[in-house]
PDB file of N, CA and C in Angstrom:
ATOM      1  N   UNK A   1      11.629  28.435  13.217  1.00  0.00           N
ATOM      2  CA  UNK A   1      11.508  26.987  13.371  1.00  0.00           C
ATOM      3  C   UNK A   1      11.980  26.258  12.110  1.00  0.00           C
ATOM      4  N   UNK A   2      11.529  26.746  10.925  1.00  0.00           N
ATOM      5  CA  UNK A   2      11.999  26.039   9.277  1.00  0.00           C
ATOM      6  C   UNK A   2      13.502  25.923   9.135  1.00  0.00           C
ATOM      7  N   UNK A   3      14.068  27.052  10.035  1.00  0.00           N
ATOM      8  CA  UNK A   3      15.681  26.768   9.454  1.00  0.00           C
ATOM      9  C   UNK A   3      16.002  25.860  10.807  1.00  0.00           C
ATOM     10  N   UNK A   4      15.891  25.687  11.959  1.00  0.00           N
ATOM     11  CA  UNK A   4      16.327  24.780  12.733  1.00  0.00           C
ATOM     12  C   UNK A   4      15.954  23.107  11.763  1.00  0.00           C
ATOM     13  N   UNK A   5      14.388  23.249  11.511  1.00  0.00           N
ATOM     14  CA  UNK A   5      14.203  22.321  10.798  1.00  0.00           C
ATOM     15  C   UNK A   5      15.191  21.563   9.773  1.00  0.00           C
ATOM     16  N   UNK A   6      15.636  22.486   9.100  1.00  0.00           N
ATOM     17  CA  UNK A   6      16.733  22.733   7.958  1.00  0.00           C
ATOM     18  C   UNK A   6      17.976  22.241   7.949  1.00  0.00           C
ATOM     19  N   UNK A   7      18.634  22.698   9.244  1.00  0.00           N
ATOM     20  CA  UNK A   7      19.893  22.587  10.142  1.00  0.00           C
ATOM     21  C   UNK A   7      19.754  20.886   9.961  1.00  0.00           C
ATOM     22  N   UNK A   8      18.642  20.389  10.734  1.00  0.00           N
ATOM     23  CA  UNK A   8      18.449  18.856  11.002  1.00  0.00           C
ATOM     24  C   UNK A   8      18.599  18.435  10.151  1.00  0.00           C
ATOM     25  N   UNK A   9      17.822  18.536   8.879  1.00  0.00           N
ATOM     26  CA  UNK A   9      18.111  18.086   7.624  1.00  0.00           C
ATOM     27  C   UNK A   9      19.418  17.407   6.989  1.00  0.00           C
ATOM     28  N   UNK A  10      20.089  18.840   7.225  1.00  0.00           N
ATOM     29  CA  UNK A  10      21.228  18.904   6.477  1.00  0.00           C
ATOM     30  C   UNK A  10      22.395  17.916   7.462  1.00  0.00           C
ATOM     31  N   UNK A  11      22.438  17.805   8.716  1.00  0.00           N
ATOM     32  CA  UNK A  11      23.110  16.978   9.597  1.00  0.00           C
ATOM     33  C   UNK A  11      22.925  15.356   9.101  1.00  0.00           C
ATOM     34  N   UNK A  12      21.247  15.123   9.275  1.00  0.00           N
ATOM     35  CA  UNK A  12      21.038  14.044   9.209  1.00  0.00           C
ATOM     36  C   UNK A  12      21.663  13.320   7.639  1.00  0.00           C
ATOM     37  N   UNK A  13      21.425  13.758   6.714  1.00  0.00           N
ATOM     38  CA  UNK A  13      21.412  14.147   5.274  1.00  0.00           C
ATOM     39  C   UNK A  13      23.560  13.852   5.437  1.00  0.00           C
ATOM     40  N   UNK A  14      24.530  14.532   5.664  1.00  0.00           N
ATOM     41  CA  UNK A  14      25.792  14.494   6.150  1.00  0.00           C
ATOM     42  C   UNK A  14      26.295  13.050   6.545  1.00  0.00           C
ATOM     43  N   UNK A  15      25.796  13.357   7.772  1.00  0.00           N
ATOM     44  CA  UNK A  15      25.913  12.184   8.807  1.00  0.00           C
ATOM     45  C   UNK A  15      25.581  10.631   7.922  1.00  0.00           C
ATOM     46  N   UNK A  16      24.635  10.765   7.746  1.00  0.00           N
ATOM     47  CA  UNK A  16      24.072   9.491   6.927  1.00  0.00           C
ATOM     48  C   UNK A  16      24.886   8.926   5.972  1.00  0.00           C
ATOM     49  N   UNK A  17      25.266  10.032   4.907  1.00  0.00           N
ATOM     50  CA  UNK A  17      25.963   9.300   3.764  1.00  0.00           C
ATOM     51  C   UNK A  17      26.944   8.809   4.663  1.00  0.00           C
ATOM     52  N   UNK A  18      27.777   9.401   5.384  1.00  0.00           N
ATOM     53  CA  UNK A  18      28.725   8.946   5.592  1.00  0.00           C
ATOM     54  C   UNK A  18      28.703   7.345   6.184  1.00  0.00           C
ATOM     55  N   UNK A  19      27.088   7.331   7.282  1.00  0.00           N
ATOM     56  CA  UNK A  19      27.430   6.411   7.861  1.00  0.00           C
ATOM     57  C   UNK A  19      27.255   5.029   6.387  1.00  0.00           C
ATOM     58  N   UNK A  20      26.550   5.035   5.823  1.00  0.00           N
ATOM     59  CA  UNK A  20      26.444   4.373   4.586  1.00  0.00           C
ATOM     60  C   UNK A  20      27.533   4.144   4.029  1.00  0.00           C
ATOM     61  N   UNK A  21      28.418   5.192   3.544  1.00  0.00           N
ATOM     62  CA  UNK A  21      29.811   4.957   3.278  1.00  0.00           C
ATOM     63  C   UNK A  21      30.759   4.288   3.894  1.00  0.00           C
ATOM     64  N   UNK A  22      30.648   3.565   5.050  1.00  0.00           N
ATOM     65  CA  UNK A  22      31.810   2.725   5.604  1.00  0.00           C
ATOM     66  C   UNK A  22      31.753   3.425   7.170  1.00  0.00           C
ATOM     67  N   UNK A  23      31.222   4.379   7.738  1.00  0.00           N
ATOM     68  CA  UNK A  23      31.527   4.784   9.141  1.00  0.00           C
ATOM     69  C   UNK A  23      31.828   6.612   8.928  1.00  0.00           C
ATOM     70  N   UNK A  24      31.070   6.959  10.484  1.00  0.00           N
ATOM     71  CA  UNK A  24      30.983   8.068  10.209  1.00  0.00           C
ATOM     72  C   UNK A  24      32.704   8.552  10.926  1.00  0.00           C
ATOM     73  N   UNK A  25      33.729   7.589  10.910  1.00  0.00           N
ATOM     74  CA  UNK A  25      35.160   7.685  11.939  1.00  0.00           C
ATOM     75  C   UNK A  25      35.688   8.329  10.817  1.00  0.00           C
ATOM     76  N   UNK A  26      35.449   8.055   9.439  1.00  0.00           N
ATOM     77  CA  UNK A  26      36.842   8.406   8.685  1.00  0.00           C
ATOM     78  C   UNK A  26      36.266   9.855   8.278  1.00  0.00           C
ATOM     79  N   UNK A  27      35.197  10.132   8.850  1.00  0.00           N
ATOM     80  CA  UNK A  27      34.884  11.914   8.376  1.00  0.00           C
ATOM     81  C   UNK A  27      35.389  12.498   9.735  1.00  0.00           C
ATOM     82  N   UNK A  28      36.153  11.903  10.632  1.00  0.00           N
ATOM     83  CA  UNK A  28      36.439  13.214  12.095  1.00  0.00           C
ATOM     84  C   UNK A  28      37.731  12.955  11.765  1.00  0.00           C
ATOM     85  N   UNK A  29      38.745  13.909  11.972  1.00  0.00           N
ATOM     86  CA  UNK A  29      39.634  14.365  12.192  1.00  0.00           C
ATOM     87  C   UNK A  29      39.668  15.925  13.023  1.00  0.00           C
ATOM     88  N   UNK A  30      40.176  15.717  14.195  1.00  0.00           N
ATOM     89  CA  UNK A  30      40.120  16.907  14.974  1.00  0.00           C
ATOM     90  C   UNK A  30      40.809  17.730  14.854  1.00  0.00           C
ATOM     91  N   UNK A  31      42.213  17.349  14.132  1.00  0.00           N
ATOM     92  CA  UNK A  31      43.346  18.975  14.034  1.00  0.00           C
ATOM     93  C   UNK A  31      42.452  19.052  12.665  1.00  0.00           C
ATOM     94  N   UNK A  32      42.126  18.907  11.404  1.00  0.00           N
ATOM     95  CA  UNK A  32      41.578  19.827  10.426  1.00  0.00           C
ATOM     96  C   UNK A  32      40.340  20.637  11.007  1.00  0.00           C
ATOM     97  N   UNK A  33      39.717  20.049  11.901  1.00  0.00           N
ATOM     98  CA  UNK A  33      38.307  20.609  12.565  1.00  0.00           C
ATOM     99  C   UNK A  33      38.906  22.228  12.930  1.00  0.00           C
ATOM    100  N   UNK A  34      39.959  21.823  13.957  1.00  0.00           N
ATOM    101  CA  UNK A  34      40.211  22.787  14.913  1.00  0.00           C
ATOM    102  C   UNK A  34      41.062  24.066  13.787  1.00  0.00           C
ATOM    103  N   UNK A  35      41.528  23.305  12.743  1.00  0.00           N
ATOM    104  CA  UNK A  35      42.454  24.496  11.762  1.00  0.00           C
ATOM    105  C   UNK A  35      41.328  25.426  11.172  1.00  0.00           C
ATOM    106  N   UNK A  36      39.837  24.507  10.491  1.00  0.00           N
ATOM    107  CA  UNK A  36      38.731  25.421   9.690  1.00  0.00           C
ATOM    108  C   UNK A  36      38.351  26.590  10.929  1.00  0.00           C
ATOM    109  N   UNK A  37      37.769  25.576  11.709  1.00  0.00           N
ATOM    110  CA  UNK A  37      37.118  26.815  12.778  1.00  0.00           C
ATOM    111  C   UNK A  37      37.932  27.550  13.416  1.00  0.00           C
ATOM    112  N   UNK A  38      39.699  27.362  13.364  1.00  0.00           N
ATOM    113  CA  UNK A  38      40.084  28.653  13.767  1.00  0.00           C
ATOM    114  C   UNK A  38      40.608  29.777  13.194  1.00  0.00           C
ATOM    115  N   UNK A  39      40.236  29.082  11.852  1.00  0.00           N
ATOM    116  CA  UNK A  39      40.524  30.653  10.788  1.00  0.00           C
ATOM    117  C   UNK A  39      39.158  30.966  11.110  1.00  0.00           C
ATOM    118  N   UNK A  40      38.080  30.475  11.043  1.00  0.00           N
ATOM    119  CA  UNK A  40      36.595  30.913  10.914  1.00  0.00           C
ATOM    120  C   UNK A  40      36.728  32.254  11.758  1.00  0.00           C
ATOM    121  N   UNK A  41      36.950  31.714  13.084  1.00  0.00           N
ATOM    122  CA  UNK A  41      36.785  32.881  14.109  1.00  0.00           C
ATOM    123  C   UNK A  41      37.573  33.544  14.056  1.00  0.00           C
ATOM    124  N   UNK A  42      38.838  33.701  13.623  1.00  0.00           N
ATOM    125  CA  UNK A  42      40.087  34.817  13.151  1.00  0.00           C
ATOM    126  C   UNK A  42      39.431  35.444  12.222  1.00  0.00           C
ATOM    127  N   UNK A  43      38.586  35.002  11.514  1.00  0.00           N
ATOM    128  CA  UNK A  43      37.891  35.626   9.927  1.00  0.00           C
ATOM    129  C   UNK A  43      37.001  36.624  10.465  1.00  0.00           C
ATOM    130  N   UNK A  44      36.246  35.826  11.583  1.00  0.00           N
ATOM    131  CA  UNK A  44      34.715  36.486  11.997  1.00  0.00           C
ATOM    132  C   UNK A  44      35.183  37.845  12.957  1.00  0.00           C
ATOM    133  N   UNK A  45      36.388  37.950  13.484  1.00  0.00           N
ATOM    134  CA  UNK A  45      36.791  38.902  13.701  1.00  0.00           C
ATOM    135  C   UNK A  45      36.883  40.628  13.481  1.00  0.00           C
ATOM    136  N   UNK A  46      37.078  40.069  12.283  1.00  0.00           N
ATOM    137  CA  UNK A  46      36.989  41.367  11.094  1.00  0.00           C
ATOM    138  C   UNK A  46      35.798  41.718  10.377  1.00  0.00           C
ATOM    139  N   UNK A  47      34.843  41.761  11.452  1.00  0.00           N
ATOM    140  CA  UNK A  47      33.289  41.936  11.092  1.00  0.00           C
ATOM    141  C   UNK A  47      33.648  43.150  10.857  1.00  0.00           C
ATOM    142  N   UNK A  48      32.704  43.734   9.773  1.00  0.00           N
ATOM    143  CA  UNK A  48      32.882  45.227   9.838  1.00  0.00           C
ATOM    144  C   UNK A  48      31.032  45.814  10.258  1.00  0.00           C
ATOM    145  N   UNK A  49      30.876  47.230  10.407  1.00  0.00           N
ATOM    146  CA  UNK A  49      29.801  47.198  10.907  1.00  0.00           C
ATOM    147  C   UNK A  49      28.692  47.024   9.636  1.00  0.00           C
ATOM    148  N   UNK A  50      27.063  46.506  10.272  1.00  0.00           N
ATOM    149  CA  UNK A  50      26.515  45.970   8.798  1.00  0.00           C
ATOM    150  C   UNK A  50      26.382  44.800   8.841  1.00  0.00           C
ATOM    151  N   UNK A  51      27.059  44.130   9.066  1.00  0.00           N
ATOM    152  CA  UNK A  51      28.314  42.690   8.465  1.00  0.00           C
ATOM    153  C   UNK A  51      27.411  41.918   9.146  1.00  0.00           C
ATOM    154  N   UNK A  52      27.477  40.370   8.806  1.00  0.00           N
ATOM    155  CA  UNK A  52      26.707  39.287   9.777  1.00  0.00           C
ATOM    156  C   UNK A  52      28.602  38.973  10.711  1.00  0.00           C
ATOM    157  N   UNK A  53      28.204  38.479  11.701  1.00  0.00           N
ATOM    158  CA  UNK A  53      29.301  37.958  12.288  1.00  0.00           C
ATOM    159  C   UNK A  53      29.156  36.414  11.837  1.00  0.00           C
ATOM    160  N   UNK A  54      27.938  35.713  11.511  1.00  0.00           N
ATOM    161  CA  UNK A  54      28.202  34.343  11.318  1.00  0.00           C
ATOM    162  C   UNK A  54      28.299  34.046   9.551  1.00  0.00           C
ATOM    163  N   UNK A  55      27.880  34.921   8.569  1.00  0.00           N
ATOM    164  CA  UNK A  55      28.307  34.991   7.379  1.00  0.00           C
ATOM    165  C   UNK A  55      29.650  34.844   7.452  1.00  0.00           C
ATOM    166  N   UNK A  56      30.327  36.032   8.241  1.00  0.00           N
ATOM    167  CA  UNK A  56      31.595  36.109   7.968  1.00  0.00           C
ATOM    168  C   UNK A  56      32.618  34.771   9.022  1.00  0.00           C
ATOM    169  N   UNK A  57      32.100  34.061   9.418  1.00  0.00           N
ATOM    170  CA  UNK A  57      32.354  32.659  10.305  1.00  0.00           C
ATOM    171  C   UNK A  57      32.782  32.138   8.931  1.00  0.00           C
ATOM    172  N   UNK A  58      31.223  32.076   8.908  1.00  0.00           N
ATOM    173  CA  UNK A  58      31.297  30.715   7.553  1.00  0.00           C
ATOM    174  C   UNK A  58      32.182  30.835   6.344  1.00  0.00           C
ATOM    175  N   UNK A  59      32.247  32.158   6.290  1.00  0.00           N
ATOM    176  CA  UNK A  59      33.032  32.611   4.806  1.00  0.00           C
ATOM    177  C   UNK A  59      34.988  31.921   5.006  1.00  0.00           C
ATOM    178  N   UNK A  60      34.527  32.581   6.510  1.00  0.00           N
ATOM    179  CA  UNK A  60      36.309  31.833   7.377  1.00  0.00           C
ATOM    180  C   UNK A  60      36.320  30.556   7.003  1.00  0.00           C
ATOM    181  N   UNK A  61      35.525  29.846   7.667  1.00  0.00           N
ATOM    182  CA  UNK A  61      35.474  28.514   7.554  1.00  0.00           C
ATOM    183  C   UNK A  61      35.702  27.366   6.141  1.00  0.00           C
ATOM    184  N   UNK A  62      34.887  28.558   5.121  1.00  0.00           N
ATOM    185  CA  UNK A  62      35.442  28.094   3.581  1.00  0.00           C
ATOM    186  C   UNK A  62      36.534  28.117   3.279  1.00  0.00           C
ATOM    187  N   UNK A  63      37.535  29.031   3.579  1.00  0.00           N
ATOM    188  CA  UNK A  63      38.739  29.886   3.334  1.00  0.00           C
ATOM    189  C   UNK A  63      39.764  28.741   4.319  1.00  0.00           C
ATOM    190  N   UNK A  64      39.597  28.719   5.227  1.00  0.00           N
ATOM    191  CA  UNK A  64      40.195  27.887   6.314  1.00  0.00           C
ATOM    192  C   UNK A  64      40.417  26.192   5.827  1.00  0.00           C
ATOM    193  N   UNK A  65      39.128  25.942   5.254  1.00  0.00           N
ATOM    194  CA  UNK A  65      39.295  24.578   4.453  1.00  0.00           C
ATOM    195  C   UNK A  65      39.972  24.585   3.083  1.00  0.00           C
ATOM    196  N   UNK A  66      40.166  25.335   2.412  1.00  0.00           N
ATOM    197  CA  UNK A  66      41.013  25.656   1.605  1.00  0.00           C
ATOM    198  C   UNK A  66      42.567  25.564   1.955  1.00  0.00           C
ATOM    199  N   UNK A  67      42.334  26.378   2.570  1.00  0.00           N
ATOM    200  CA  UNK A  67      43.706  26.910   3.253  1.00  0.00           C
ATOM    201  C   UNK A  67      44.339  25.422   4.004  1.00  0.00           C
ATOM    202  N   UNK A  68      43.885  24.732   4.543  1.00  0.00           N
ATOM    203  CA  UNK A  68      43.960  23.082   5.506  1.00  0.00           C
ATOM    204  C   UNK A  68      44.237  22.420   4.377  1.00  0.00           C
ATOM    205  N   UNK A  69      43.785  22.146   2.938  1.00  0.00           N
ATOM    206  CA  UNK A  69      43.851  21.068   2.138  1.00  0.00           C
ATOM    207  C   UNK A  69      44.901  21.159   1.636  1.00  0.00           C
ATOM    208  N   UNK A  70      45.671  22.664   1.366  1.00  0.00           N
ATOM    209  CA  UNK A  70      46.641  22.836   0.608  1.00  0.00           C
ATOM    210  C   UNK A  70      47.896  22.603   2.014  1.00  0.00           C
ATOM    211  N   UNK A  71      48.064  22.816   2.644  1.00  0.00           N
ATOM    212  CA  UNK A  71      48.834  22.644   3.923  1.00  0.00           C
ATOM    213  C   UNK A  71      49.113  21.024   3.978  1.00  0.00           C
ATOM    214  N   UNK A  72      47.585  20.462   4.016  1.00  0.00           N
ATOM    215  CA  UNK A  72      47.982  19.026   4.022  1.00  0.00           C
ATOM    216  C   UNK A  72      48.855  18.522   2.644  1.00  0.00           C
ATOM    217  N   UNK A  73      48.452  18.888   1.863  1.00  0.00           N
ATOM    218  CA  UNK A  73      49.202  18.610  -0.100  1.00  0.00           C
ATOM    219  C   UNK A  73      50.207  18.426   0.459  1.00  0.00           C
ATOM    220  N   UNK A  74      51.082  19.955   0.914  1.00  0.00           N
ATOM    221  CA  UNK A  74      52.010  20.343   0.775  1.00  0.00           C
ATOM    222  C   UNK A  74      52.828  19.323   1.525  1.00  0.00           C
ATOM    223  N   UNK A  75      52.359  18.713   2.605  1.00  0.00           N
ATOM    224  CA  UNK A  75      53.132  18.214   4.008  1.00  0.00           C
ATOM    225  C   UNK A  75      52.952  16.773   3.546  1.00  0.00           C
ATOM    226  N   UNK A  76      51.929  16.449   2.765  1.00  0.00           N
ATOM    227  CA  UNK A  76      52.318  14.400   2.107  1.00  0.00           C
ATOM    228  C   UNK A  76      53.126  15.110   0.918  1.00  0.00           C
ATOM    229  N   UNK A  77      53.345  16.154  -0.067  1.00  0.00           N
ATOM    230  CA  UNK A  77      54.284  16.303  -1.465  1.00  0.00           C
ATOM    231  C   UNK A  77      55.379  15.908  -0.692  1.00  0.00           C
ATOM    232  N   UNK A  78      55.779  16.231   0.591  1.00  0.00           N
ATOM    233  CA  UNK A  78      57.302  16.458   1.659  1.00  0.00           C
ATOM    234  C   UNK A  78      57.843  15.135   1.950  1.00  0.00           C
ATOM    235  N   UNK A  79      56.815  14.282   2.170  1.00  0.00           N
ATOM    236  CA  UNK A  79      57.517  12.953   2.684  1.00  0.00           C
ATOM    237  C   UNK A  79      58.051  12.316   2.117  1.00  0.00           C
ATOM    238  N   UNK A  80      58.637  10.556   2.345  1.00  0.00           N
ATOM    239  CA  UNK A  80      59.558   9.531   2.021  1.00  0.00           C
ATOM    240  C   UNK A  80      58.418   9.068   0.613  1.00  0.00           C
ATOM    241  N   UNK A  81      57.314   8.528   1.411  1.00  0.00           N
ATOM    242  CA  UNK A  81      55.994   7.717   0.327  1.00  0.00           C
ATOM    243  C   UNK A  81      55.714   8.815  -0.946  1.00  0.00           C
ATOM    244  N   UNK A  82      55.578   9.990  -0.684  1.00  0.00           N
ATOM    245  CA  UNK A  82      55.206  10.692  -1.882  1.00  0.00           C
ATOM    246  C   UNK A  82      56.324  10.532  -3.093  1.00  0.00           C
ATOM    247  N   UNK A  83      57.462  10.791  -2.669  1.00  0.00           N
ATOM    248  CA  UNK A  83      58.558  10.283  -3.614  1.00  0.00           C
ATOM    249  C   UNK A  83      58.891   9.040  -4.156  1.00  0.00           C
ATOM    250  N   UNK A  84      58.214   8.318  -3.712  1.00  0.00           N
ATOM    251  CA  UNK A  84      57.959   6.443  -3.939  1.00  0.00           C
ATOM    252  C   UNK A  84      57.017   6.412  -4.358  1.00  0.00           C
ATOM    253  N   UNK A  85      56.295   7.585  -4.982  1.00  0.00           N
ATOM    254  CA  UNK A  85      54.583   7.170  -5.291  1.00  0.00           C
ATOM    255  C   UNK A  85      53.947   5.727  -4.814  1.00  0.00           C
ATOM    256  N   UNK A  86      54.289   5.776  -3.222  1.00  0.00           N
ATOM    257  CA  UNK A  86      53.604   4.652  -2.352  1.00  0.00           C
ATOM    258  C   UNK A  86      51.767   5.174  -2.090  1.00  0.00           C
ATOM    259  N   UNK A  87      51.045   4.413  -2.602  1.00  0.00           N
ATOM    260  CA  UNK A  87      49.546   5.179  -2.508  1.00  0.00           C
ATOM    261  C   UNK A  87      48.776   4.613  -1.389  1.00  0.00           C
ATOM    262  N   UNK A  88      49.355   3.568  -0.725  1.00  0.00           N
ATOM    263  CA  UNK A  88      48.855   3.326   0.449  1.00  0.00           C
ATOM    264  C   UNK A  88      49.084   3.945   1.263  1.00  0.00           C
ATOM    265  N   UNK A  89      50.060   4.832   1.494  1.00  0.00           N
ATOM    266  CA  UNK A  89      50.217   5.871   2.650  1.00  0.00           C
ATOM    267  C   UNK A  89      49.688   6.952   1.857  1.00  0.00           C
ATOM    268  N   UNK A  90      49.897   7.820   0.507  1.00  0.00           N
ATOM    269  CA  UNK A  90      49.114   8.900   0.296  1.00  0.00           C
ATOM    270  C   UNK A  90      47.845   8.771   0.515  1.00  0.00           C
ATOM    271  N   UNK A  91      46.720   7.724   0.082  1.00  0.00           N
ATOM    272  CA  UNK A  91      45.715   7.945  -0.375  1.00  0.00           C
ATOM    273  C   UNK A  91      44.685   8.687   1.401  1.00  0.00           C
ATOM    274  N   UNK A  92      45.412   7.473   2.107  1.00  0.00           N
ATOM    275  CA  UNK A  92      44.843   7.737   3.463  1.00  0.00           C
ATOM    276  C   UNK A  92      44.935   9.068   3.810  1.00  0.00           C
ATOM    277  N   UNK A  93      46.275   9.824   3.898  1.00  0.00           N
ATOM    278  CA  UNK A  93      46.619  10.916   3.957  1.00  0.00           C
ATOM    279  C   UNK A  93      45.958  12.062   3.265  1.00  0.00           C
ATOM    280  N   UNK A  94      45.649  11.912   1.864  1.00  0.00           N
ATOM    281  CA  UNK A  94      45.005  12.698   1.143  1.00  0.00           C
ATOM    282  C   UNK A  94      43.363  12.653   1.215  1.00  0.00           C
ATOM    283  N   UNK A  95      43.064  11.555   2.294  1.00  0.00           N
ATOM    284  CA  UNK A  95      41.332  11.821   2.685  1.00  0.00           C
ATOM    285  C   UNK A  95      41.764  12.640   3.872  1.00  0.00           C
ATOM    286  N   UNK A  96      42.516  12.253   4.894  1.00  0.00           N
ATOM    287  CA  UNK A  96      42.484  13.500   6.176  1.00  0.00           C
ATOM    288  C   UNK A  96      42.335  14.915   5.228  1.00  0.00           C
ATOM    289  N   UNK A  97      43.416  15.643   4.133  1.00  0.00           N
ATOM    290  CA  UNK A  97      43.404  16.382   3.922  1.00  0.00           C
ATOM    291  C   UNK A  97      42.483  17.160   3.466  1.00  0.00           C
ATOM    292  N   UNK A  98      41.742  16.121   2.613  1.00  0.00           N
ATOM    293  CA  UNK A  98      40.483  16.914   1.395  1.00  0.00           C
ATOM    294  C   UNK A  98      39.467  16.979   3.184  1.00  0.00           C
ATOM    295  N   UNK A  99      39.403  16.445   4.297  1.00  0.00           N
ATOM    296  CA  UNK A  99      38.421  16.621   5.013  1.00  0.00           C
ATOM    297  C   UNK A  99      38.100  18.556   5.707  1.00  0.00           C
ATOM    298  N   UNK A 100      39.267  19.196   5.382  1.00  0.00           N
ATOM    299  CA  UNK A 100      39.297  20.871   5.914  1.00  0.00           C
ATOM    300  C   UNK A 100      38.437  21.016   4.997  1.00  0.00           C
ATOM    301  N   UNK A 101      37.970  21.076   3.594  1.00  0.00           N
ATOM    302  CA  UNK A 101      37.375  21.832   2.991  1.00  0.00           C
ATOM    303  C   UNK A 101      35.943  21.138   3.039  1.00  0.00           C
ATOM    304  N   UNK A 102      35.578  19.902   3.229  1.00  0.00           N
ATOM    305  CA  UNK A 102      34.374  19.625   3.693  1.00  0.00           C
ATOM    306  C   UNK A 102      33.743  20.068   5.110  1.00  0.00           C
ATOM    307  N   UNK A 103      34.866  20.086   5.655  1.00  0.00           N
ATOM    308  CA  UNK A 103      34.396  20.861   7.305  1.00  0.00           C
ATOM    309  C   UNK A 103      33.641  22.538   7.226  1.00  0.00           C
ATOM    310  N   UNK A 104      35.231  23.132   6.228  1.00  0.00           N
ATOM    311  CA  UNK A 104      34.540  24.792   5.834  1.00  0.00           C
ATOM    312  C   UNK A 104      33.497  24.518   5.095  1.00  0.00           C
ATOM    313  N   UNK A 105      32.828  23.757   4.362  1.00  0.00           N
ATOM    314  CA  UNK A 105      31.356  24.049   3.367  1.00  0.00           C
ATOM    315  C   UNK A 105      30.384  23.408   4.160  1.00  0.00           C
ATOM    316  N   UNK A 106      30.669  22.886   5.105  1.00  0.00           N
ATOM    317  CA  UNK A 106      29.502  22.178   5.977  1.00  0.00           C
ATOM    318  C   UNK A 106      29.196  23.208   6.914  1.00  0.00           C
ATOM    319  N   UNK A 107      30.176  23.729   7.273  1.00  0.00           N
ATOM    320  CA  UNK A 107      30.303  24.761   8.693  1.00  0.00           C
ATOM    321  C   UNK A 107      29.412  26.003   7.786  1.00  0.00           C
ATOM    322  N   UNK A 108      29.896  26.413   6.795  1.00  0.00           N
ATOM    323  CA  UNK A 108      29.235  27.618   5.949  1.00  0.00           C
ATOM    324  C   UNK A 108      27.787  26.864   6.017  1.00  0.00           C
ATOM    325  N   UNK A 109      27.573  26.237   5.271  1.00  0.00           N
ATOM    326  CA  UNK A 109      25.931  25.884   5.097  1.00  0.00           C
ATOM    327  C   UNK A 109      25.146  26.225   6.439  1.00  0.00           C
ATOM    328  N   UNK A 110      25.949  25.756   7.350  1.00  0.00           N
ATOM    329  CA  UNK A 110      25.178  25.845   8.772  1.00  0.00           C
ATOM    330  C   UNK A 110      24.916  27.208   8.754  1.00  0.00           C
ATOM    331  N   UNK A 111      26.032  28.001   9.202  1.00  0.00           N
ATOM    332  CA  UNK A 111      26.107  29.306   9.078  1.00  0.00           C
ATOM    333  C   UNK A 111      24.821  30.491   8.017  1.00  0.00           C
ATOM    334  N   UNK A 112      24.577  29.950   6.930  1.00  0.00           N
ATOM    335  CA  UNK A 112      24.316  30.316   5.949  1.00  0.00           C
ATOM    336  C   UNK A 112      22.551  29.902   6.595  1.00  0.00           C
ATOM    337  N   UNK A 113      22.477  28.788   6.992  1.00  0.00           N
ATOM    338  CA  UNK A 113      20.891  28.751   8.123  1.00  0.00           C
ATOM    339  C   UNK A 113      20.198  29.500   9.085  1.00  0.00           C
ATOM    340  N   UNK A 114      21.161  29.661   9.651  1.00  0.00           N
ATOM    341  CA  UNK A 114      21.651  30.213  11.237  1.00  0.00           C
ATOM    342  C   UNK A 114      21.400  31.879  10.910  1.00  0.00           C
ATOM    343  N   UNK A 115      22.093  32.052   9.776  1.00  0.00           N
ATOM    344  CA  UNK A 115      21.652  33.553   9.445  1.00  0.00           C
ATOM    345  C   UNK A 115      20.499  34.228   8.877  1.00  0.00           C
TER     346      UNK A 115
END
């Protein structure tokens, strides 16, 4: 019951700042969602025996947000605005991006409950 408890916590606790911060819209983005959690489960794959299957989720899920932020870098370093050091189109761009690695440490924490 304490870690469901916990789980809530940590949602409400998430959720909140954000909504405080201006809206909880500019924390969803669904292709970084769908990039963390699908390394997660490519990760969780390679359970070995022993192994938690949702440790190794979450561990994906860190790795996956990593892996998403630098992908995004790479793909605003590429464009017209990055070479114009135009920051009204990076800056926006560079919150979608930094959002993969908040997805993998949120998704881990859960994970890290759950287990």
């Amino acid at each position: 019951m304490n870690k469901y408890l916990g789980i809530l916590i940590i949602v409400v606790i998430v959720f909140g700042g954000f909504t405080m911060g201006g809206g909880v819209d500019r924390a969803v983005d669904l292709l970084s969602f769908i990039f963390v959690v699908g390394i997660g489960i490519g990760h969780a794959f390679g359970t070995k025996d022993g192994e938690s299957t949702f440790t190794r989720f979450g561990d994906g899920c860190v790795r996956g947000g990593w892996l998403g932020l630098l992908v995004g870098i790479t793909l605003i370093a590429g464009t017209d605005f990055a070479s114009q050091m135009d920051f009204s189109n990076i800056m926006p761009a560079l919150a979608v991006a930094l959002l993969a690695p908040l997805y993998g440490y949120f998704l881990k924490i859960l994970t890290m409950q759950l287990d």
